[in-house]
Protein backbone atom coordinates (compact mmCIF):
# COMPACT_ATOMS: atom_id res chain seq x y z
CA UNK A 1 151.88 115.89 63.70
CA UNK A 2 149.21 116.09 61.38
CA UNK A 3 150.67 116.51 57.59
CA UNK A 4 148.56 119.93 57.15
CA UNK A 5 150.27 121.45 60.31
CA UNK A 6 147.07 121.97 62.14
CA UNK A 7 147.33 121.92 66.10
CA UNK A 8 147.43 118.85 68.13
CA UNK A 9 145.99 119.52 71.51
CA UNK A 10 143.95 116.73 73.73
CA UNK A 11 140.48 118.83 74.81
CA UNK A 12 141.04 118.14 78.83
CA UNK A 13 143.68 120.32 79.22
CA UNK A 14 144.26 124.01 78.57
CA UNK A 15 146.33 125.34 75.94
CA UNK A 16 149.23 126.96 76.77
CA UNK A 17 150.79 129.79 74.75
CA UNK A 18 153.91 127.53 73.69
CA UNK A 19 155.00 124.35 72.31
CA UNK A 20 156.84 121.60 73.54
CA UNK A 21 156.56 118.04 71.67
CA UNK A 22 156.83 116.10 74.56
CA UNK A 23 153.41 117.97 75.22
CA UNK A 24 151.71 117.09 72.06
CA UNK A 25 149.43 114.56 73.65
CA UNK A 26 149.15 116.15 77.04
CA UNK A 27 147.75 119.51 76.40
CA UNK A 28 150.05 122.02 74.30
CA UNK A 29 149.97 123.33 70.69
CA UNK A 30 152.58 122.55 67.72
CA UNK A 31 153.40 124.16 65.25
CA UNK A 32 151.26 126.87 65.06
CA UNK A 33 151.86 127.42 68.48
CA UNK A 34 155.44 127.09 68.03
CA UNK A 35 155.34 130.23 66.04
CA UNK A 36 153.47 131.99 68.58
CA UNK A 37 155.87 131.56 71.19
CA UNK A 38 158.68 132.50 69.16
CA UNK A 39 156.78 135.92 68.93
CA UNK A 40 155.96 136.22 72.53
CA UNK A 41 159.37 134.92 73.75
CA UNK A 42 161.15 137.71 71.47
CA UNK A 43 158.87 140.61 72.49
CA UNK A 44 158.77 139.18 76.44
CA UNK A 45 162.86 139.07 76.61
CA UNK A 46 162.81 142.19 75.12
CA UNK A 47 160.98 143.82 77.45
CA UNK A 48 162.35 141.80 80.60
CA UNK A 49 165.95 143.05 79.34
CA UNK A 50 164.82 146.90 80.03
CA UNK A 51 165.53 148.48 83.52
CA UNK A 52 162.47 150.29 82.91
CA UNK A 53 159.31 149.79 80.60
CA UNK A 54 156.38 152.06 79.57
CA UNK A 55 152.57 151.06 79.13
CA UNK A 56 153.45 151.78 75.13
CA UNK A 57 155.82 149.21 75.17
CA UNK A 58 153.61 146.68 77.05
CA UNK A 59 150.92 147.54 74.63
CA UNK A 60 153.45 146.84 71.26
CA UNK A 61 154.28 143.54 72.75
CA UNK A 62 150.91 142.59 73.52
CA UNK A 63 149.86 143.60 69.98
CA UNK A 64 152.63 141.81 68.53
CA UNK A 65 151.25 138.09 69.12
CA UNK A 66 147.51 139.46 69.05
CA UNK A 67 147.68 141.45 65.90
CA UNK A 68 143.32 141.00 65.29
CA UNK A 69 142.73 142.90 68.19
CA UNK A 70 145.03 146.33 67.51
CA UNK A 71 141.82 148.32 66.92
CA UNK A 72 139.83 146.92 69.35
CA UNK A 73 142.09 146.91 72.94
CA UNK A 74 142.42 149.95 75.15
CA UNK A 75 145.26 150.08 77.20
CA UNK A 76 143.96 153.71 78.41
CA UNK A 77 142.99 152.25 82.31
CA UNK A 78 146.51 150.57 82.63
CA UNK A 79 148.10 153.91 81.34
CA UNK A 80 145.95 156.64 83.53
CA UNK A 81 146.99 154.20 85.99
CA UNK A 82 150.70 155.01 85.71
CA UNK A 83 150.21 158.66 85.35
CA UNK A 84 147.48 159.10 88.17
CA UNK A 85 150.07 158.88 91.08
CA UNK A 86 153.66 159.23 89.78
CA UNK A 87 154.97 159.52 92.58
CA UNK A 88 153.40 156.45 94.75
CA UNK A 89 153.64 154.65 91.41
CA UNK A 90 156.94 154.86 90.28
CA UNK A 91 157.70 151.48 90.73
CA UNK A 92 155.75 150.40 88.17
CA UNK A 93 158.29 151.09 84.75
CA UNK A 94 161.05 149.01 86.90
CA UNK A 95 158.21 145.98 87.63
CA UNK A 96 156.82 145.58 84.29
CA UNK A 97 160.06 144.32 83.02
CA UNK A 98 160.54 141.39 86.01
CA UNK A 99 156.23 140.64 85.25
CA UNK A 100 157.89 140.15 81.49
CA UNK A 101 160.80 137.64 83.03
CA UNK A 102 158.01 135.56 85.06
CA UNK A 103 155.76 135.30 82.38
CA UNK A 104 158.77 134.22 80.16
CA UNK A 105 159.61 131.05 83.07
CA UNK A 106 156.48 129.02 81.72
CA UNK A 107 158.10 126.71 80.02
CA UNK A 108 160.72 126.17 82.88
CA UNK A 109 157.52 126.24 85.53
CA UNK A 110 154.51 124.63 84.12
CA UNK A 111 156.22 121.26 82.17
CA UNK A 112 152.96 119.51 82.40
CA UNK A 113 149.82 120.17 80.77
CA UNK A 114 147.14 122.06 83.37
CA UNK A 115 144.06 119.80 83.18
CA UNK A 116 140.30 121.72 82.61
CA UNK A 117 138.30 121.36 85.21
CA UNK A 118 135.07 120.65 83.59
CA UNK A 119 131.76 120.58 84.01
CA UNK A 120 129.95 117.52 85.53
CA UNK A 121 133.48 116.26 86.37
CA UNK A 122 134.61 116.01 90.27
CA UNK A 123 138.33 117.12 90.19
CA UNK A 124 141.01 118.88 91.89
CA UNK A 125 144.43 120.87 90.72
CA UNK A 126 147.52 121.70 92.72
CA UNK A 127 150.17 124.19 91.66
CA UNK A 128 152.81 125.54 93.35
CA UNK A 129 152.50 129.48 93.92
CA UNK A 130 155.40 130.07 91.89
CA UNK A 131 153.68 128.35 89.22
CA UNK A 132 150.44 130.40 89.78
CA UNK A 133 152.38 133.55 89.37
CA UNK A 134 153.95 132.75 86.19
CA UNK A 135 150.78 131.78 84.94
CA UNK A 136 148.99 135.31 86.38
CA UNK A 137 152.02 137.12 84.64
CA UNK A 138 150.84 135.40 81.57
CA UNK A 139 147.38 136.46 81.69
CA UNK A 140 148.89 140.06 82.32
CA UNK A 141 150.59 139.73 79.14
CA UNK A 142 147.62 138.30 77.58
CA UNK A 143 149.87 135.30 75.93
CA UNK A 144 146.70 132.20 76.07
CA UNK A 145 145.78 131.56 72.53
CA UNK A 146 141.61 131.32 72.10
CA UNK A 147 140.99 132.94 75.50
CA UNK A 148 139.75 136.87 73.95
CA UNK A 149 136.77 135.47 72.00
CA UNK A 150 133.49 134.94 74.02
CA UNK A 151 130.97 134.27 71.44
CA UNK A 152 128.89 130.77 71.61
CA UNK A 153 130.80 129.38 68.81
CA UNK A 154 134.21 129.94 70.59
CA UNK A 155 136.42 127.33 71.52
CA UNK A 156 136.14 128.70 75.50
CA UNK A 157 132.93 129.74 74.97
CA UNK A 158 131.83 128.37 78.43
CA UNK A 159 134.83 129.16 80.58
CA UNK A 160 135.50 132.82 81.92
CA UNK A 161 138.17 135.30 80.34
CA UNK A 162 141.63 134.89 81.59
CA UNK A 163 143.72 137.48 79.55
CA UNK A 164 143.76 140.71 81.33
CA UNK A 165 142.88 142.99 78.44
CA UNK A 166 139.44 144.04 79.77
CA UNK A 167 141.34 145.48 82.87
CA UNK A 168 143.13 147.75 80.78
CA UNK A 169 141.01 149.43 79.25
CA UNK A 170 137.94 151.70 80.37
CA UNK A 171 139.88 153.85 83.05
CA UNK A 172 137.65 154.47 85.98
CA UNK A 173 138.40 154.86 89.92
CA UNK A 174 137.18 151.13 90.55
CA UNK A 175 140.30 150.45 87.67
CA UNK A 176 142.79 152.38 89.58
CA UNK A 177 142.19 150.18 93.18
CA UNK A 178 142.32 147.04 91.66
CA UNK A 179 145.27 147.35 89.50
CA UNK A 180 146.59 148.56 92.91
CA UNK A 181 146.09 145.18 94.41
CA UNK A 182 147.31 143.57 91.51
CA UNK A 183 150.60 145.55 90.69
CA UNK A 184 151.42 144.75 95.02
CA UNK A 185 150.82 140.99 94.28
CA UNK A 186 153.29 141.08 91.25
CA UNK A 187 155.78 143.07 92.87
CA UNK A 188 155.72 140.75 96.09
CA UNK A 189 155.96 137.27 93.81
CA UNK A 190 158.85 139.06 91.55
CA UNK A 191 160.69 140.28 94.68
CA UNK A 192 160.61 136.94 96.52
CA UNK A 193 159.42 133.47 95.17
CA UNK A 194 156.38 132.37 96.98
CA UNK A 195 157.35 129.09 98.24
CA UNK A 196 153.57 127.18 98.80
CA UNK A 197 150.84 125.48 97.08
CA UNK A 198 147.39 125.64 96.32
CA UNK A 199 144.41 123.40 95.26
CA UNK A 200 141.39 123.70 93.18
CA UNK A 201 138.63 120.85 93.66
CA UNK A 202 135.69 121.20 91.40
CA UNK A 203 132.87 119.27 93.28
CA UNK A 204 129.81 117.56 91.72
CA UNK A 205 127.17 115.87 93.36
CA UNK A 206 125.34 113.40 91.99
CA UNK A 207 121.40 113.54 92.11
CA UNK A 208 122.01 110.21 94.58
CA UNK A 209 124.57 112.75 96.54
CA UNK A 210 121.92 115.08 97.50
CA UNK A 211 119.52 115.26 100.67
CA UNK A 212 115.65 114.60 99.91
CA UNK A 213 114.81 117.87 101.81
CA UNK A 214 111.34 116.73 102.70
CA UNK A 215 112.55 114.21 105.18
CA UNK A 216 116.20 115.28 106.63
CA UNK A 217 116.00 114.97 110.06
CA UNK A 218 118.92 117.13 111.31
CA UNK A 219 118.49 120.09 113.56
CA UNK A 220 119.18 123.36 113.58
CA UNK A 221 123.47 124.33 113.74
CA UNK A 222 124.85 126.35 116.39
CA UNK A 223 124.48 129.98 115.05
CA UNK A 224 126.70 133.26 115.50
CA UNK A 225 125.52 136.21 113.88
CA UNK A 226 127.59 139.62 113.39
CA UNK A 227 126.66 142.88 112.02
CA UNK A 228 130.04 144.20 111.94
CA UNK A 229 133.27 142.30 110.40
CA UNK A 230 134.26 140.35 107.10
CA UNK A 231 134.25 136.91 106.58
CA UNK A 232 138.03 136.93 105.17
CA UNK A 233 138.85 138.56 108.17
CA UNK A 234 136.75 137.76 110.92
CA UNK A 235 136.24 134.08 109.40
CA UNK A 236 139.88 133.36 109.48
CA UNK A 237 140.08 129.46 110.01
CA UNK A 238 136.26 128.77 108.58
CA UNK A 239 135.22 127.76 105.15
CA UNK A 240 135.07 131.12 103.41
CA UNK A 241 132.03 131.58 101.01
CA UNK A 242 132.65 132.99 97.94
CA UNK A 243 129.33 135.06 96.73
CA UNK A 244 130.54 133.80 93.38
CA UNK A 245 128.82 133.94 89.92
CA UNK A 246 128.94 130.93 87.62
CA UNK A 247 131.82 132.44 85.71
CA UNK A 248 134.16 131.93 88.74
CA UNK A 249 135.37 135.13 89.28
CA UNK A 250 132.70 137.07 88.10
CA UNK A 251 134.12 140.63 87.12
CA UNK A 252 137.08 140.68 88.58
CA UNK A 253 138.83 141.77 85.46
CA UNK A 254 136.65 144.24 84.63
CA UNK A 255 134.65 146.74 86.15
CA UNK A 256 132.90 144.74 88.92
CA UNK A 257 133.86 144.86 92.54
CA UNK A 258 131.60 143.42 95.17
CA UNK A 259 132.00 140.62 97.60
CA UNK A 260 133.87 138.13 94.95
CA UNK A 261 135.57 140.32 93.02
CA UNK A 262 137.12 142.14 96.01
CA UNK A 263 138.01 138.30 97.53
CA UNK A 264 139.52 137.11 94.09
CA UNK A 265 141.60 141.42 94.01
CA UNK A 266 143.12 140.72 97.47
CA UNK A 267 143.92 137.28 97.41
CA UNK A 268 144.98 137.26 93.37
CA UNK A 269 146.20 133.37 93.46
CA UNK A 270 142.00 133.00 92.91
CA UNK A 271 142.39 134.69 89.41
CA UNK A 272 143.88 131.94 87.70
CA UNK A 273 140.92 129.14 88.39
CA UNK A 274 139.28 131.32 85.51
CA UNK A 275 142.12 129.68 83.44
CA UNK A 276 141.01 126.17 84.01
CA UNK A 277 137.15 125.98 85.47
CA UNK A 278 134.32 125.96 83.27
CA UNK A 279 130.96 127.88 84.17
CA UNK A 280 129.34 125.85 87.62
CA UNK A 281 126.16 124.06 86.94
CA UNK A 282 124.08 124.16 89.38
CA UNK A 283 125.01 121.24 91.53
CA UNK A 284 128.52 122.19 91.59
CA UNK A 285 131.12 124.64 93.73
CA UNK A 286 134.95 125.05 93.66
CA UNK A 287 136.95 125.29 97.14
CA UNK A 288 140.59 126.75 96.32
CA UNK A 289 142.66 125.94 99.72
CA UNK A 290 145.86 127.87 100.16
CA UNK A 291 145.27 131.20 98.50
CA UNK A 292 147.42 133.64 100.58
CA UNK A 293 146.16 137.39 100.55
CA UNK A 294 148.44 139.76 99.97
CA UNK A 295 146.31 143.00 100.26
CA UNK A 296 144.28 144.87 102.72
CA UNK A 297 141.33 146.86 101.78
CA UNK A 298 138.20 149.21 102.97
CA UNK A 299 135.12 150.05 101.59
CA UNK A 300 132.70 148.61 98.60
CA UNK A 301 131.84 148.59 95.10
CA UNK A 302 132.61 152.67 94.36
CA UNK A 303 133.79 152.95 97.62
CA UNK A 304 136.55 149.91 97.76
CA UNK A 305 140.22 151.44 98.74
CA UNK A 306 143.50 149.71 98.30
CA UNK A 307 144.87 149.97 101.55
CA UNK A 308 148.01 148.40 101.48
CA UNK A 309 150.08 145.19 101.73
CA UNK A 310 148.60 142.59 104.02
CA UNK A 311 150.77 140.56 106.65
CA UNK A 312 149.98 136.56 106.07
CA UNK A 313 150.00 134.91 109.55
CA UNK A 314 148.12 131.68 108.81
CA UNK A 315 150.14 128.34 109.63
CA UNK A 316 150.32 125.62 106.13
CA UNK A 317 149.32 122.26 106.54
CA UNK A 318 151.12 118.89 105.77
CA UNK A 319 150.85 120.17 102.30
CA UNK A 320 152.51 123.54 102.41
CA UNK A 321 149.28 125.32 101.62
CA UNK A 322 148.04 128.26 103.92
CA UNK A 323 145.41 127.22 106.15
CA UNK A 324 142.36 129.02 104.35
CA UNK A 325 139.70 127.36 102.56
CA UNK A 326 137.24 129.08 99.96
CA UNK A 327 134.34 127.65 98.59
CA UNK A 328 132.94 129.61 95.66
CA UNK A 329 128.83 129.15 95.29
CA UNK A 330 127.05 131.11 93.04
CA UNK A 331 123.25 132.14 93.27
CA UNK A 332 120.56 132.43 91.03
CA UNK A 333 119.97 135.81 89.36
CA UNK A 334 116.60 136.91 90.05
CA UNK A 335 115.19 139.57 87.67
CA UNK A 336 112.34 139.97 89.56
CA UNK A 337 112.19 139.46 93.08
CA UNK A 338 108.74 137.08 93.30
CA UNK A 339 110.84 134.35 91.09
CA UNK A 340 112.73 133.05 94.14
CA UNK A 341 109.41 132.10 96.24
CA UNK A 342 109.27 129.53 94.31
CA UNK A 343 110.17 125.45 95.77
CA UNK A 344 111.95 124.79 92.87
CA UNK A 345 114.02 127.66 92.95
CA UNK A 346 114.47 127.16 96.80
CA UNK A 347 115.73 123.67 96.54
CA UNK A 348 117.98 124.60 93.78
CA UNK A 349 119.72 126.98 96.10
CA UNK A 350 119.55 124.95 98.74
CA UNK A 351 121.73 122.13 96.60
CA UNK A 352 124.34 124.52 95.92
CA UNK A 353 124.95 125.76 99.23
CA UNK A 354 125.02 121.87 100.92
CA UNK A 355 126.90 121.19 97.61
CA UNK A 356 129.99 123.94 98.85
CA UNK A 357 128.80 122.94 102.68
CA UNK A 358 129.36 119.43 102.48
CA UNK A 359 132.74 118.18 104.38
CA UNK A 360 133.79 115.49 106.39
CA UNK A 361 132.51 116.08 110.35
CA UNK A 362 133.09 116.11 112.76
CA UNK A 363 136.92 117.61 112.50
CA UNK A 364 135.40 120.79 109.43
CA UNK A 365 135.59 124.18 110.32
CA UNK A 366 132.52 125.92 110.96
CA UNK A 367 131.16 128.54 107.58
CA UNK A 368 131.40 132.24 107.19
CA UNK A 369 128.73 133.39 105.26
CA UNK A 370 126.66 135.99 104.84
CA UNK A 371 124.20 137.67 102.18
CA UNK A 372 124.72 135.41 99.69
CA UNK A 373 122.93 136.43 96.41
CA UNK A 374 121.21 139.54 97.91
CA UNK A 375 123.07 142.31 96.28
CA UNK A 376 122.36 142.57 92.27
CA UNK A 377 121.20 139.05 92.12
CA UNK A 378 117.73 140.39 93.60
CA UNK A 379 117.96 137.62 97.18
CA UNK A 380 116.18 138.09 99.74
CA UNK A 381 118.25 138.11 103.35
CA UNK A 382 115.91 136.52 105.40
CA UNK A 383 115.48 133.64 102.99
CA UNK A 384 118.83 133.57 101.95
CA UNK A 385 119.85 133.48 105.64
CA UNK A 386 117.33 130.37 106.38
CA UNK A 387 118.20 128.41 103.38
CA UNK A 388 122.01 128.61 104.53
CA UNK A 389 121.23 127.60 107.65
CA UNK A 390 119.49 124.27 106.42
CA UNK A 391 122.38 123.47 104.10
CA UNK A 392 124.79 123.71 107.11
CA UNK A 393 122.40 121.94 109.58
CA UNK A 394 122.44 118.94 106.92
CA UNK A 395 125.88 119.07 106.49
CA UNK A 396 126.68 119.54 110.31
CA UNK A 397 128.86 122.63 110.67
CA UNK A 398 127.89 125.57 112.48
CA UNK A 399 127.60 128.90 110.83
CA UNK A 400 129.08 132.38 111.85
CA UNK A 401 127.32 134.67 109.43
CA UNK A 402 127.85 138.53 108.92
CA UNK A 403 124.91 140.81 107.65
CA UNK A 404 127.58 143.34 106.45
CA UNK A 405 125.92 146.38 109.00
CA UNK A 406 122.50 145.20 108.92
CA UNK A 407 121.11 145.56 112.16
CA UNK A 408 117.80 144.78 111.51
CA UNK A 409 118.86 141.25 109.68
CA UNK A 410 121.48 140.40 112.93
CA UNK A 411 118.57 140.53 114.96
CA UNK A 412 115.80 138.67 113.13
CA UNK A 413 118.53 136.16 112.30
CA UNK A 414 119.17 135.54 116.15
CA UNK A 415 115.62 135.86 117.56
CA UNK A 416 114.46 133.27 114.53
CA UNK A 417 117.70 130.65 115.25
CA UNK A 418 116.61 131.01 118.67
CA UNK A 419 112.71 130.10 118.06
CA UNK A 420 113.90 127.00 115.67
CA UNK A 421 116.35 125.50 118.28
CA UNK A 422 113.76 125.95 121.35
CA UNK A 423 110.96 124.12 119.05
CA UNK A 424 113.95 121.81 117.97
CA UNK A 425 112.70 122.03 114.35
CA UNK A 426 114.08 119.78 112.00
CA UNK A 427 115.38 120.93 108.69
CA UNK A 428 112.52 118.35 107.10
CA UNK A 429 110.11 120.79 109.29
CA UNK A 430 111.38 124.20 108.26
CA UNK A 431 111.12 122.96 104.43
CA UNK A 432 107.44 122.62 104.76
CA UNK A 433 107.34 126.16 106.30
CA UNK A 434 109.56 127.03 103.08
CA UNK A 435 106.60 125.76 100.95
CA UNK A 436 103.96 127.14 102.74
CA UNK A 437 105.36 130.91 102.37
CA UNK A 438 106.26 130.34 98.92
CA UNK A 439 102.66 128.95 98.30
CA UNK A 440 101.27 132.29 100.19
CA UNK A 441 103.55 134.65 98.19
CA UNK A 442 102.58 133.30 95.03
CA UNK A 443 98.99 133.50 95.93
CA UNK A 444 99.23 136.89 96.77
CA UNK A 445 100.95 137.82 93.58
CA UNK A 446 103.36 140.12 95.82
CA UNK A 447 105.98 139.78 98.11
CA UNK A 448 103.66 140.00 101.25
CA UNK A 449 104.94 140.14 104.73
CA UNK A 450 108.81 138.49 105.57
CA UNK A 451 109.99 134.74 106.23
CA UNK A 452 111.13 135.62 110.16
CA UNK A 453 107.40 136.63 110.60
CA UNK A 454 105.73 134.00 108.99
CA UNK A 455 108.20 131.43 111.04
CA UNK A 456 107.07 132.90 114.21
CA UNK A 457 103.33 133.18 113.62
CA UNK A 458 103.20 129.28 112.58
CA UNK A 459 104.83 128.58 115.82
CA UNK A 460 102.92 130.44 118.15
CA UNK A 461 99.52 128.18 118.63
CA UNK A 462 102.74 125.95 120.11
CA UNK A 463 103.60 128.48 122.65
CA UNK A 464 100.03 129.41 123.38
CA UNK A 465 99.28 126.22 124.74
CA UNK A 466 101.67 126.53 127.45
């Protein structure tokens, strides 16, 4: 150890809230670290050693080993939470203290250092889900040192938050569901010892790795196309998509709750990749196999419900993990809708989604997908919908996709899939259509007339002939 006492910690892996020098070269803090634990350890055993425990004592403890922030973390959300529904709720004061005990195994659970899984690196990670809990019960106790500060000088600067202080505070009724989901996840793990495992592969493809879309030859996948249903549901057994933002997870501990943030709230395992993965560049994805759900749910953004446990039925592989695979690919944000009808813009999305598509045929499940990018990030469906299909023709899987009750998209979907397979058009063929609509919106100056129409209209003189 340095003779100053400063920290020795190799940059590839995370650091962990306590010391161990058999760690020193693998990850973990000294000395100053050492000290840290102490203080968590005393405040965590205290707490774990009470039948019952109050959101004031959480929030002591928590301010205990993060003294900087007394001033500046609410703990109002976790404590309307408590009070909102007594009576449904009163298991709470008797689970805080066994979230306390977990959190307090880490030393016992994790004995090697948890590699980052960085940027421009191909990679993969597999815990245990015993391990994944203790680590989750130590982002509800907010123990990882350098994980609060988010400003571009801070040491995780370019990795998401992992603490779960901005979950606390800010009560609102999107708050209340999700620490729903999350207080049924803790109470299952604490009650009975998950006994599986889960992997996290961070892929990167090399420029070499991707397809030169101008001159891929592949034809159109097979196609099924659903109005109603949910990909985690309806897509059991297929590569998942994760509508994810570049911060894996997106706001999933705070206030967000669309179609990642609801996938990372029922299936919580997902929350802890924000430990280890650095932001996605832009010819990257994750795919987490083995996550196990353990909540059902209704509804959307203001409208998403809780709605109790979920019943895992999926079979595990040769590894113990749960047969369900989820690749998280995020989407460009679009501030203005015209900036996507643009070629470089569509082959950059077109990258990503071969990048997450990309498997090893024939024996791959098929993809669930669906609106990918069309909510805030400004997408538009049609386009959205063809570039998808592309990236799956290339990568040869077929592609169940669900428009999430849009009638109008189910049907343009299946009448255009239809109208490329007849005309066997090659993906090389349908890129060139891609340019010329881009070409005619930017010429315009407007969005002017959809992508389905367009695709017809060139292929009528075809039919004419006939």
């Amino acid at each position: 150890m340095p003779q100053d006492g400063r920290d020795v910690w190799h940059s590839d892996f995370v650091k962990m809230p306590y010391s161990q020098s058999s760690h020193m070269k693998t990850g973990f803090l000294t000395q100053t670290n050492k000290v840290r634990w102490e203080v968590i350890s005393k405040q965590l055993s205290s707490l774990s050693k009470k039948k019952t425990a109050s959101v004031n004592n959480l929030e002591e403890a928590i301010i205990k080993y993060n003294p900087k922030y007394k001033d500046q973390w609410s703990f109002d959300a976790l404590s309307s939470f408590v009070k909102a529904d007594p009576k449904g709720d009163n298991y709470l004061p008797e689970l805080f203290p066994k979230i306390a005990g977990l959190a307090l195994r880490l030393p016992e659970l994790v004995k090697k250092a948890v590699p980052l899984l960085k940027r421009g690196h191909t990679a993969s990670i597999t815990l245990s889900q015993t391990q994944i809990a203790c680590l989750l019960a130590n982002a509800f106790f907010c123990t990882y040192p350098h994980r609060n500060a988010s400003g571009p000088k801070a040491e995780y600067h370019s990795y998401p938050s992992i603490n779960f202080t901005s979950l606390f505070g800010h009560w609102s009724s999107r708050k209340k569901q999700k620490l729903r989901a999350i207080m049924h996840y803790f109470q299952e793990v604490t009650a009975k010892e998950p006994t599986g495992l889960v992997t996290f592969e961070r892929r990167c493809l090399r420029d070499t790795d991707l397809p030169n879309w101008r001159s891929c030859n592949k034809k159109m996948p097979k196609l099924h196309v659903a109005s109603l249903g949910t990909i985690e549901n309806e897509g059991k057994g297929m590569l998942q998509v994760d509508f994810a933002s570049s911060w894996i997870g997106g706001g999933v501990l705070g206030s967000g709750l669309v179609q990642e943030e609801i996938l990372f709230i029922i299936n919580p395992e997902l929350i802890v990749s924000r430990l280890f993965t650095e932001k996605l560049g832009d010819k990257e994805c994750l795919i987490v196999t083995g996550s196990q759900q353990f909540s059902n749910y209704c509804g959307f953004g203001d409208t998403f419900q809780w709605m109790g446990p979920h019943e895992e039925r999926l079979n595990r592989d040769e590894w113990a993990r749960l047969q369900r695979q989820i690749v998280a690919i995020d989407a460009l944000h679009f501030k203005q809708r015209s900036e996507q009808y643009n070629m470089i813009n569509v082959t950059r999305e077109l990258n990503k989604a071969y990048c997450g598509f990309k498997g090893n045929p024939p024996n791959e499940p098929d993809i669930a997908t669906g609106n990918w990018g069309c909510g805030a990030f400004n997408g538009d469906k049609q386009l959205k919908a063809v570039i998808q299909l592309m990236a799956a023709a290339q990568a040869k899987r077929g592609l169940a996709f669900f428009t999430f009750e849009d009638e109008s998209l189910k049907q343009g979907l299946q009448q255009t899939h239809h109208l490329l397979v007849t005309e066997r058009t090659t993906v090389e063929k349908l890129y060139r259509l891609l340019e010329d609509y881009c070409a005619t919106q930017q010429a315009s100056g407007s969005v002017h007339g959809d992508l389905f129409e367009f695709i017809r209209i060139n292929f009528s003189p075809s039919r004419s002939l006939l």
